[in-house]
C-alpha atoms as a PDB file:
ATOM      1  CA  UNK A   1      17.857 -16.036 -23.050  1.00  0.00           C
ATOM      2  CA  UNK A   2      20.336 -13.394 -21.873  1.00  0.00           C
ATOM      3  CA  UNK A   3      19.157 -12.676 -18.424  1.00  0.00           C
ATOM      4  CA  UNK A   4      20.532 -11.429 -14.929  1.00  0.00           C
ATOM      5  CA  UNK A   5      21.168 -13.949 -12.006  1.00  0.00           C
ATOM      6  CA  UNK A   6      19.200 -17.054 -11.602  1.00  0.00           C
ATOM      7  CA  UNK A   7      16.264 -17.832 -13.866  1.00  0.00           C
ATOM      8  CA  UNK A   8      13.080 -18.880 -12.858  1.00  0.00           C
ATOM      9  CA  UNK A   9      10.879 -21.238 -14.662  1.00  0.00           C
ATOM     10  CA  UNK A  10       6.461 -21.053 -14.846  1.00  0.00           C
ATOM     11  CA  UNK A  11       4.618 -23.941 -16.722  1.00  0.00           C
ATOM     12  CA  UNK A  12       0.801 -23.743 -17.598  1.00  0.00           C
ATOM     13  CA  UNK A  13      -1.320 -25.898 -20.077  1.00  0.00           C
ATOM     14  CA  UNK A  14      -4.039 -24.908 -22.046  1.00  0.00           C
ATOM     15  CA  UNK A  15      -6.747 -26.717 -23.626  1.00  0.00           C
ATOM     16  CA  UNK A  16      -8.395 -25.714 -27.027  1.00  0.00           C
ATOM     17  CA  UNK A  17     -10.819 -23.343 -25.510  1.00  0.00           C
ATOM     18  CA  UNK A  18      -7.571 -21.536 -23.862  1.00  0.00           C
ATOM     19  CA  UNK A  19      -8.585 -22.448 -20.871  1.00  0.00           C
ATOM     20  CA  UNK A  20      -5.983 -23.346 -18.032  1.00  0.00           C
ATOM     21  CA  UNK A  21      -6.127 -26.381 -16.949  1.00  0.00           C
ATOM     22  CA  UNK A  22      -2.798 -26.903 -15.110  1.00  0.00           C
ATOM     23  CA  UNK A  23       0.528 -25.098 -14.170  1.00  0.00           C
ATOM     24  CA  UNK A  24       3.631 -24.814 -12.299  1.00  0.00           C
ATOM     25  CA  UNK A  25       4.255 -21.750 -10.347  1.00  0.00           C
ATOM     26  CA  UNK A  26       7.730 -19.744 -10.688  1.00  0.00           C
ATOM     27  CA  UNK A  27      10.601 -22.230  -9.670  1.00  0.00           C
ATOM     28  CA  UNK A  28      14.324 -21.877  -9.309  1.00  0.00           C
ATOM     29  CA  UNK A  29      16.077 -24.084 -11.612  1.00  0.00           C
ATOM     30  CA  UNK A  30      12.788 -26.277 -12.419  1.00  0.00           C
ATOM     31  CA  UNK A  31      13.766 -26.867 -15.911  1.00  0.00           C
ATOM     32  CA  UNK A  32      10.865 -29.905 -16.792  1.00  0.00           C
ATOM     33  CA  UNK A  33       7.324 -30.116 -15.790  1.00  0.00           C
ATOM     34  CA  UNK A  34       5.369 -33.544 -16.130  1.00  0.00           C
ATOM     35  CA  UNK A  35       1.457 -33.567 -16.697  1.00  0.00           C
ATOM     36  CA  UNK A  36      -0.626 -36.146 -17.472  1.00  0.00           C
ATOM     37  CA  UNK A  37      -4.043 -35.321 -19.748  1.00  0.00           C
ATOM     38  CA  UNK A  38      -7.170 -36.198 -17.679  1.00  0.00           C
ATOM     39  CA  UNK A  39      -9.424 -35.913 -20.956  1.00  0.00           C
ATOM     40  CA  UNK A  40      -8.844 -36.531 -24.325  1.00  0.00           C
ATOM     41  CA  UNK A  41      -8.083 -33.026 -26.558  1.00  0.00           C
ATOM     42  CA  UNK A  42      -5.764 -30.570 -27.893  1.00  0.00           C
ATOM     43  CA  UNK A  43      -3.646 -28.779 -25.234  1.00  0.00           C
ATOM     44  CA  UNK A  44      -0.651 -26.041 -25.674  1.00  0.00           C
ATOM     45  CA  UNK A  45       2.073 -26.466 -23.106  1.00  0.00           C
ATOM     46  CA  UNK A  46       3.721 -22.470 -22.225  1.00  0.00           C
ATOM     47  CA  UNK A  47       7.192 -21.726 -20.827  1.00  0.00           C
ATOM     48  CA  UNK A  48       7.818 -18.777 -19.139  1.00  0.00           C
ATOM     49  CA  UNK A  49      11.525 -17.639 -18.071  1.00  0.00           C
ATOM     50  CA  UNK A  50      12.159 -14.793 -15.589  1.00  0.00           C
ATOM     51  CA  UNK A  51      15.527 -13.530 -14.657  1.00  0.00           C
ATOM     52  CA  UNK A  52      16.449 -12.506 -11.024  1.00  0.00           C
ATOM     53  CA  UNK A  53      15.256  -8.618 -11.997  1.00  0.00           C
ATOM     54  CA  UNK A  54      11.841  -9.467 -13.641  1.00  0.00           C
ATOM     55  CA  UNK A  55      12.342 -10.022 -16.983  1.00  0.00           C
ATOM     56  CA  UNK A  56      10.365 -12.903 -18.638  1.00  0.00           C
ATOM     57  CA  UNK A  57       9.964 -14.308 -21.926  1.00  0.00           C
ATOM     58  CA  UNK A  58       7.260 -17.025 -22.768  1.00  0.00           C
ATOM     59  CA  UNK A  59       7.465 -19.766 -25.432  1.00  0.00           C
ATOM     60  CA  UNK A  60       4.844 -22.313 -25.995  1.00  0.00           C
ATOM     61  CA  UNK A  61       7.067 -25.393 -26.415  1.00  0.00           C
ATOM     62  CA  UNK A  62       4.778 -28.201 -27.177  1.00  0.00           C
ATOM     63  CA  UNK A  63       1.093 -28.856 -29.214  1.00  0.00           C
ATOM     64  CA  UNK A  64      -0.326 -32.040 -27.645  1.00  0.00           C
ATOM     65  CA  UNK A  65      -3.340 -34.016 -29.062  1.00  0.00           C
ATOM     66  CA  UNK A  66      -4.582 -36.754 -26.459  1.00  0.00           C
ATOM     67  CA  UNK A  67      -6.425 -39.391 -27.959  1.00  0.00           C
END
């Protein structure tokens, strides 16, 4: 990502109903995020990246199945 200043990183899971079911608010320099599954399912983990002036760009990084 080309971005301005210091980046800022957000981390949310979702399960297969795309339903939230936990996150990470904006962080300076927070470039990981653990989570442990509470249930067993599919989840999507999402990365989002915003610069120091707002602009963002979201990735989802990871397909998990928990058995």
């Amino acid at each position: 990502m080309d971005g301005v200043g210091e980046y800022y990183y957000k981390y949310e899971v979702y399960n297969s109903k795309n339903k939230m079911v936990a996150s990470k608010k904006y962080a300076e320099g927070i470039t990981s995020y653990n989570w442990k599954a509470t249930k067993v399912g599919k989840y999507k983990i999402v990365v989002t990246v915003k610069d120091a002036i707002g602009t963002t760009i979201a990735k989802t990084v990871k397909k998990v199945i928990v058995k």
